[in-house]
N, C-alpha and C. Protein backbone atom coordinates (compact mmCIF):
# COMPACT_ATOMS: atom_id res chain seq x y z
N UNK A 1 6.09 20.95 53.82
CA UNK A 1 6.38 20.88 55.24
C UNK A 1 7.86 21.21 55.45
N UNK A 2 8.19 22.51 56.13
CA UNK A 2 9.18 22.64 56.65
C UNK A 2 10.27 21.66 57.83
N UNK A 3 11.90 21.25 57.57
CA UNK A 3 11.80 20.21 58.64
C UNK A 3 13.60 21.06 58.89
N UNK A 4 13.79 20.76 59.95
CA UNK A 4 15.43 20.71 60.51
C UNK A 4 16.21 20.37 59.77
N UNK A 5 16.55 20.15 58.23
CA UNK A 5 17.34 19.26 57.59
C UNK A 5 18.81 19.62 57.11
N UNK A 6 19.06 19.14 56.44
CA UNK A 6 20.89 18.96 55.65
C UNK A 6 20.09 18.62 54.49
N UNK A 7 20.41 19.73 53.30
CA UNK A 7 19.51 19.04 51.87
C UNK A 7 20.77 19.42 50.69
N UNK A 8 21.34 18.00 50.74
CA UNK A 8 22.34 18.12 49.54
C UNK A 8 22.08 17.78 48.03
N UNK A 9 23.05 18.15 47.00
CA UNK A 9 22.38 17.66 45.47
C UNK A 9 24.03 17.10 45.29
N UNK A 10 23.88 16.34 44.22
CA UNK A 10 25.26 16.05 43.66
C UNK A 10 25.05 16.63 42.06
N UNK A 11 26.44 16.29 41.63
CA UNK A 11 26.07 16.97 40.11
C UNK A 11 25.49 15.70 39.47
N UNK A 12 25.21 15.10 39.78
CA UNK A 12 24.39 14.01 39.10
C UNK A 12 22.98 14.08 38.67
N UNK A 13 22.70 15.09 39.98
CA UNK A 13 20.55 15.39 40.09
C UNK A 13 20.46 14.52 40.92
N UNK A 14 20.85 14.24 42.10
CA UNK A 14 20.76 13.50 43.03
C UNK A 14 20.17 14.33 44.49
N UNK A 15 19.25 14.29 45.15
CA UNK A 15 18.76 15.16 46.15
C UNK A 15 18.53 14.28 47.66
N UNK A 16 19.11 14.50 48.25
CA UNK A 16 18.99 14.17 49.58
C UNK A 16 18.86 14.83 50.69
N UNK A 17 18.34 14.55 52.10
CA UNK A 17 18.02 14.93 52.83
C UNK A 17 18.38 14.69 54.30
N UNK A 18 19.22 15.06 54.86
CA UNK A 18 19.50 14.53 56.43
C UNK A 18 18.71 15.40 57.97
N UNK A 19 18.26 15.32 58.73
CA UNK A 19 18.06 15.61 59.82
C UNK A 19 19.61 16.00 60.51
N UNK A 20 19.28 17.54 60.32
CA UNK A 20 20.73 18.18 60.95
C UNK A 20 20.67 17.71 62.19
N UNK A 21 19.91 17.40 63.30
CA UNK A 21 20.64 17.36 64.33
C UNK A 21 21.34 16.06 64.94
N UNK A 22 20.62 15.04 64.09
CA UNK A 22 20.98 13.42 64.46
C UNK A 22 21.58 13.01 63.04
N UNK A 23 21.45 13.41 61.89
CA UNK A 23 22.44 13.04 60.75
C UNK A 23 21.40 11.63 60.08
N UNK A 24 20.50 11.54 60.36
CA UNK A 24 19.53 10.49 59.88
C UNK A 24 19.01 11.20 58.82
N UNK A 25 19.00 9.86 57.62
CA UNK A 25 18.39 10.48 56.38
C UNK A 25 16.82 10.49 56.80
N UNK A 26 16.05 12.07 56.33
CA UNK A 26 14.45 11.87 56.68
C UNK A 26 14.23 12.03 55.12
N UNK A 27 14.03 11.50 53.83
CA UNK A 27 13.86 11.84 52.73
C UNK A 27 14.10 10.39 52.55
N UNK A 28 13.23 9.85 51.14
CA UNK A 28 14.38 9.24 50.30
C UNK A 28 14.87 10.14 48.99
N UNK A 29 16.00 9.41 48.71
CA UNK A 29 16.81 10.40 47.75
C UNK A 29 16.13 10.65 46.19
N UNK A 30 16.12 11.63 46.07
CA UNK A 30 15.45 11.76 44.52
C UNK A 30 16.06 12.05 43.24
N UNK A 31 16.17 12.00 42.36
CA UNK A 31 16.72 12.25 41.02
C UNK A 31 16.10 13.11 40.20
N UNK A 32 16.68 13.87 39.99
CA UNK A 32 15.84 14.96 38.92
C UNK A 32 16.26 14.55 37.37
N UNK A 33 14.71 14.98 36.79
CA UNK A 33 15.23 14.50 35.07
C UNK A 33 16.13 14.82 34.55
N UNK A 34 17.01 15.18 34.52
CA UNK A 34 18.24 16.14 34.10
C UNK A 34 19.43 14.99 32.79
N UNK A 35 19.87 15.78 32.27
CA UNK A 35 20.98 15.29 31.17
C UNK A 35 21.79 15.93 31.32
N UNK A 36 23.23 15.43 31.07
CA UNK A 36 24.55 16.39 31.28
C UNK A 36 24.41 17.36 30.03
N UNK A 37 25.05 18.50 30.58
CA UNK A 37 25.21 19.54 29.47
C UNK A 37 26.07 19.12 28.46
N UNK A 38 25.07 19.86 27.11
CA UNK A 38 26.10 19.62 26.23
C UNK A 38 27.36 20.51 26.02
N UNK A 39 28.52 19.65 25.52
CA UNK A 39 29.73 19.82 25.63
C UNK A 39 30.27 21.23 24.83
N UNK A 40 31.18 21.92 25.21
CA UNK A 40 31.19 23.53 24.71
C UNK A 40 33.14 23.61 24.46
N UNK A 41 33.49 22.59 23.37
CA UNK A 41 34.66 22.50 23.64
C UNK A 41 35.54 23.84 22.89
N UNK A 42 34.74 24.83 22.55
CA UNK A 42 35.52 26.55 22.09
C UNK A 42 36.26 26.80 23.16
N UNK A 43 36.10 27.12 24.14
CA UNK A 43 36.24 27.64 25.03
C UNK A 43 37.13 26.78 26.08
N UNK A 44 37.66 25.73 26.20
CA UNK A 44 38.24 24.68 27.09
C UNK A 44 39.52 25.03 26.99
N UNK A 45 40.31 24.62 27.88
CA UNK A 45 42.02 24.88 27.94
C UNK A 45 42.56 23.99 27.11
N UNK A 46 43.61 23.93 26.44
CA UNK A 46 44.02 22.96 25.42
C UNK A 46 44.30 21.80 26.40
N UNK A 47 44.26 20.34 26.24
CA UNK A 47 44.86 19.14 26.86
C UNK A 47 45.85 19.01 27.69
N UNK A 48 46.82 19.67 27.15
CA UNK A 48 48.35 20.16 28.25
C UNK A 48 48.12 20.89 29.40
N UNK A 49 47.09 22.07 29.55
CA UNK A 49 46.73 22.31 30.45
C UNK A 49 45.98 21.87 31.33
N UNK A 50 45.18 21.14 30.80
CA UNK A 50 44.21 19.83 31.68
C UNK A 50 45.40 18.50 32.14
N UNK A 51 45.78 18.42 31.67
CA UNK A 51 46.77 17.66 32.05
C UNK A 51 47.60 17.83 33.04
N UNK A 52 48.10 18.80 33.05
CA UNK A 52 48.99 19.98 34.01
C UNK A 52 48.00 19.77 35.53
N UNK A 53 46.66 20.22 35.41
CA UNK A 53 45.86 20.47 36.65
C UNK A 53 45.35 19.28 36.82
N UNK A 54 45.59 18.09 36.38
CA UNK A 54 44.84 16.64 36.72
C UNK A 54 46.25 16.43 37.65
N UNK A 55 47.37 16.56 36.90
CA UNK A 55 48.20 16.49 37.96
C UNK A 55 48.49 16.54 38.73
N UNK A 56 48.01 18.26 39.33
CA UNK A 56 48.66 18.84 40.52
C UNK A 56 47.26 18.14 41.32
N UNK A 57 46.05 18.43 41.33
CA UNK A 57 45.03 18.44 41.83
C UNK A 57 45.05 16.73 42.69
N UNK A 58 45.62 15.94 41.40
CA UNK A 58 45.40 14.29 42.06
C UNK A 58 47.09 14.10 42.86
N UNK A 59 48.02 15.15 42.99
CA UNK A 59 48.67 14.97 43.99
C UNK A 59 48.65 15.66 45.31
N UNK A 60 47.37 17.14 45.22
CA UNK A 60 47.10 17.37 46.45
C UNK A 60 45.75 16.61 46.84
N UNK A 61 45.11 15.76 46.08
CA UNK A 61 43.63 15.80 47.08
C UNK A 61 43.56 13.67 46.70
N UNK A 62 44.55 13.71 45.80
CA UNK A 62 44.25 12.29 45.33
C UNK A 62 43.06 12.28 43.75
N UNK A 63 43.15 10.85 43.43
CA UNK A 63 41.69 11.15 42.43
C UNK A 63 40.51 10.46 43.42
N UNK A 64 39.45 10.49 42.38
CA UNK A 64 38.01 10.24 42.43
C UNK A 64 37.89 9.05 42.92
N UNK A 65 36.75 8.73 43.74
CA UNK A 65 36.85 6.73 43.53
C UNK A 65 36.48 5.87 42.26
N UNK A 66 35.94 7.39 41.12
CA UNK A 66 35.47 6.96 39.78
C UNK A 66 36.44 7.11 39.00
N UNK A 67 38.18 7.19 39.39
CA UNK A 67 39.46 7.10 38.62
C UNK A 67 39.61 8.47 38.07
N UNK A 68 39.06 9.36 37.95
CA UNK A 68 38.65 10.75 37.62
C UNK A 68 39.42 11.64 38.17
N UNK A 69 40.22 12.59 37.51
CA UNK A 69 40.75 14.08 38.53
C UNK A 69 39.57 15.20 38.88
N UNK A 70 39.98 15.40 39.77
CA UNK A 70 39.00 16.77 40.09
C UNK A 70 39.30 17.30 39.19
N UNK A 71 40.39 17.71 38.89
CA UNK A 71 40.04 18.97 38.16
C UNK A 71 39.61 18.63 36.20
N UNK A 72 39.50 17.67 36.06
CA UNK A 72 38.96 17.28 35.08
C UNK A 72 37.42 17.30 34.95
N UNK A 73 37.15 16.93 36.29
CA UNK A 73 35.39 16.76 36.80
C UNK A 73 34.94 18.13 36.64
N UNK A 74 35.98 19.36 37.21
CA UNK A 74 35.45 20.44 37.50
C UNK A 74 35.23 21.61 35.99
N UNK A 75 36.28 20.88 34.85
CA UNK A 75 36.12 21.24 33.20
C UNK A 75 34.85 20.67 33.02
N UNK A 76 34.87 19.65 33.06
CA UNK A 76 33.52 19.05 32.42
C UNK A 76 32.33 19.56 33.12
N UNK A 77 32.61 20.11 33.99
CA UNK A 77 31.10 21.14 34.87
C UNK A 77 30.95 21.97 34.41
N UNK A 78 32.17 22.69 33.59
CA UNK A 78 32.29 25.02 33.82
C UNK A 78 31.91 24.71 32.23
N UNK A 79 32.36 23.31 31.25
CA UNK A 79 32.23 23.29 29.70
C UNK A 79 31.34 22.43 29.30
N UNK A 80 30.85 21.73 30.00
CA UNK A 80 29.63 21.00 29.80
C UNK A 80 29.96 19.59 29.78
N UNK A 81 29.04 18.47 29.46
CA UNK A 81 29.27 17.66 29.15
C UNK A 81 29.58 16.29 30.24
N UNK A 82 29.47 16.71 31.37
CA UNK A 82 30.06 16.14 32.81
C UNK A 82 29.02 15.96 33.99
N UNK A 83 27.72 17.26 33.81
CA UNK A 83 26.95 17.32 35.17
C UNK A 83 25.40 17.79 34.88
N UNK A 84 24.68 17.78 35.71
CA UNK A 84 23.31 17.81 35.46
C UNK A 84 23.10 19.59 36.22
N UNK A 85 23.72 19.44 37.63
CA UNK A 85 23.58 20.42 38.40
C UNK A 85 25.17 20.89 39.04
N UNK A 86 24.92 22.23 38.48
CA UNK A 86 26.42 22.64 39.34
C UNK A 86 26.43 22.99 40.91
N UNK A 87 26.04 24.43 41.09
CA UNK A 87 26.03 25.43 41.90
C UNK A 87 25.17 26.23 42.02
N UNK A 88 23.90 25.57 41.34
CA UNK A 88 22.50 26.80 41.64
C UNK A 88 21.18 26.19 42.96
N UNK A 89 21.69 26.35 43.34
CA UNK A 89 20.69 25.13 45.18
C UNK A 89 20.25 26.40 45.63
N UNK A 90 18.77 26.25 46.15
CA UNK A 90 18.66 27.18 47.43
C UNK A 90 17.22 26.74 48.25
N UNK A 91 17.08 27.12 49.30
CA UNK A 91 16.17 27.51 50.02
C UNK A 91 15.34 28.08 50.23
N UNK A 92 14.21 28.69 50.03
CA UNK A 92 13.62 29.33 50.60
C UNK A 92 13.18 29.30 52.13
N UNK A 93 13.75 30.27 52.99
CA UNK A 93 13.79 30.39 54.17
C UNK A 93 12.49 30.36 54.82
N UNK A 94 11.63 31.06 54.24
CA UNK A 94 10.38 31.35 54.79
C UNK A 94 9.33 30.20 54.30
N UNK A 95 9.41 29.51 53.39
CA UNK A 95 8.38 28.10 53.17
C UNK A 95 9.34 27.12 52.82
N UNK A 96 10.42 27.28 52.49
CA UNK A 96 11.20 25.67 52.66
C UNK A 96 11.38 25.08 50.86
N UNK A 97 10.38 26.02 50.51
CA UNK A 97 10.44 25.24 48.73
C UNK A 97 12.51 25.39 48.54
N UNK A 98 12.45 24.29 47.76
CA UNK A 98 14.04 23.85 47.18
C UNK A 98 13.92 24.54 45.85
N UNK A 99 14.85 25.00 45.21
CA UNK A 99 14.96 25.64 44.02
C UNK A 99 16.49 25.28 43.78
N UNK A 100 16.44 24.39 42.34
CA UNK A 100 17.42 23.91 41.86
C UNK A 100 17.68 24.15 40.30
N UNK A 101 18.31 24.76 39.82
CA UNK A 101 18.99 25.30 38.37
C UNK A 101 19.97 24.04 37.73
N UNK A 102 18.89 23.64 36.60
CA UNK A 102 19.93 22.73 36.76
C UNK A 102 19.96 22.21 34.70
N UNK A 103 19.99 21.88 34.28
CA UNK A 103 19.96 21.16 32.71
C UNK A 103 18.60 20.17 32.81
N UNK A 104 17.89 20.33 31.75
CA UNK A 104 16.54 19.53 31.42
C UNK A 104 16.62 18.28 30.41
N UNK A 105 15.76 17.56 30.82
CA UNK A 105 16.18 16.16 30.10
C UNK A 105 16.52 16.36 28.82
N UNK A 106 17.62 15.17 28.41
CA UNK A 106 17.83 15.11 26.95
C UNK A 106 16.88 15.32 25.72
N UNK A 107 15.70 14.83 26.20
CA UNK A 107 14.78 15.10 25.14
C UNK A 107 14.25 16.60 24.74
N UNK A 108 14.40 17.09 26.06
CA UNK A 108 13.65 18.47 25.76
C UNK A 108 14.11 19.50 25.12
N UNK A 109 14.86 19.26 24.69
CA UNK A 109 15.93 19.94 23.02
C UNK A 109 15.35 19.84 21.71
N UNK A 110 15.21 18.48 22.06
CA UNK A 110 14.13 17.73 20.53
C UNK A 110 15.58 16.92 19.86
N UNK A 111 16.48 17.11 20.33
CA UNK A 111 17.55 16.38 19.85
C UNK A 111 17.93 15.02 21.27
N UNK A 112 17.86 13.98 20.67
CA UNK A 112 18.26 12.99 21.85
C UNK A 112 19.45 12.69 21.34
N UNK A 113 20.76 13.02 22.18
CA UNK A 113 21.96 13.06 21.73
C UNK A 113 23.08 12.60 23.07
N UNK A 114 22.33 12.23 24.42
CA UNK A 114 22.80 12.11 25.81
C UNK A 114 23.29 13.24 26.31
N UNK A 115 22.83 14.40 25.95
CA UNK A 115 23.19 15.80 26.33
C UNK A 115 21.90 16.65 26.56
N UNK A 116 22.20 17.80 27.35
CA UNK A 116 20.94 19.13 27.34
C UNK A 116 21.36 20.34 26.51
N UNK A 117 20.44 20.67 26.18
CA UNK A 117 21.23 22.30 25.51
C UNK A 117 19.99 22.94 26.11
N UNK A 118 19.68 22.65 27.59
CA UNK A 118 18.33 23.22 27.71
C UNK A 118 18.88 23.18 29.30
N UNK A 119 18.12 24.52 29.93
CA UNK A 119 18.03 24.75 31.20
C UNK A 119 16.57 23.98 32.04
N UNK A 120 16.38 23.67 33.48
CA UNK A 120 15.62 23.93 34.12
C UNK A 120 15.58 24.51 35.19
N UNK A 121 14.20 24.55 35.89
CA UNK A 121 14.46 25.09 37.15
C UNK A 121 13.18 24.61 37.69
């Protein structure tokens, strides 16, 4: 069923739903099976540079209410190890189905390790 809504995710696998025009949640919120990606530390900026951008970032925007820098949150998204779902959300306009890209439960690796090395969708 197609509805008027606001349909947000967090990187957690968290899915919610608001009624755009009154801001009332019409959903309850759902959780997708998801495990944070596993961690890809080849490729990461050395510490000094994370350090450097926890800096600047928590003196323009502040930190997290989880004590966290953004821009630490936002390494642990691009290298793994931090989020379930980044930036893959959509719509389908014409029937409403949600399509979300996101990491598949820990188990479905065959390794239970509190990580994914596995996609879903």
């Amino acid at each position: 069923m197609q509805t008027d809504s606001l349909v947000g995710l967090t990187i957690e696998g968290s899915i919610f739903s608001l009624d755009r025009k009154t801001g009332v949640v019409n959903s309850p919120m759902f959780s997708l099976p998801c495990s944070p990606a596993k961690p890809n530390p080849e490729g990461k900026p050395p510490q000094w540079a994370i350090n450097l951008g926890n800096s600047q970032t928590d003196k323009a925007f502040g930190k997290l209410k989880n004590g966290k820098s953004i821009f630490e949150v936002i390494m642990n998204i691009i290298f793994g190890g931090g989020a379930c779902v980044s930036n893959y959300f959509a719509i389908d306009p014409n029937n409403g189905r949600i399509y979300i890209a996101a990491t598949a439960a820990d188990e479905h690796d065959g390794t239970i390790d509190g990580f994914s090395e596995d996609g879903a969708l």
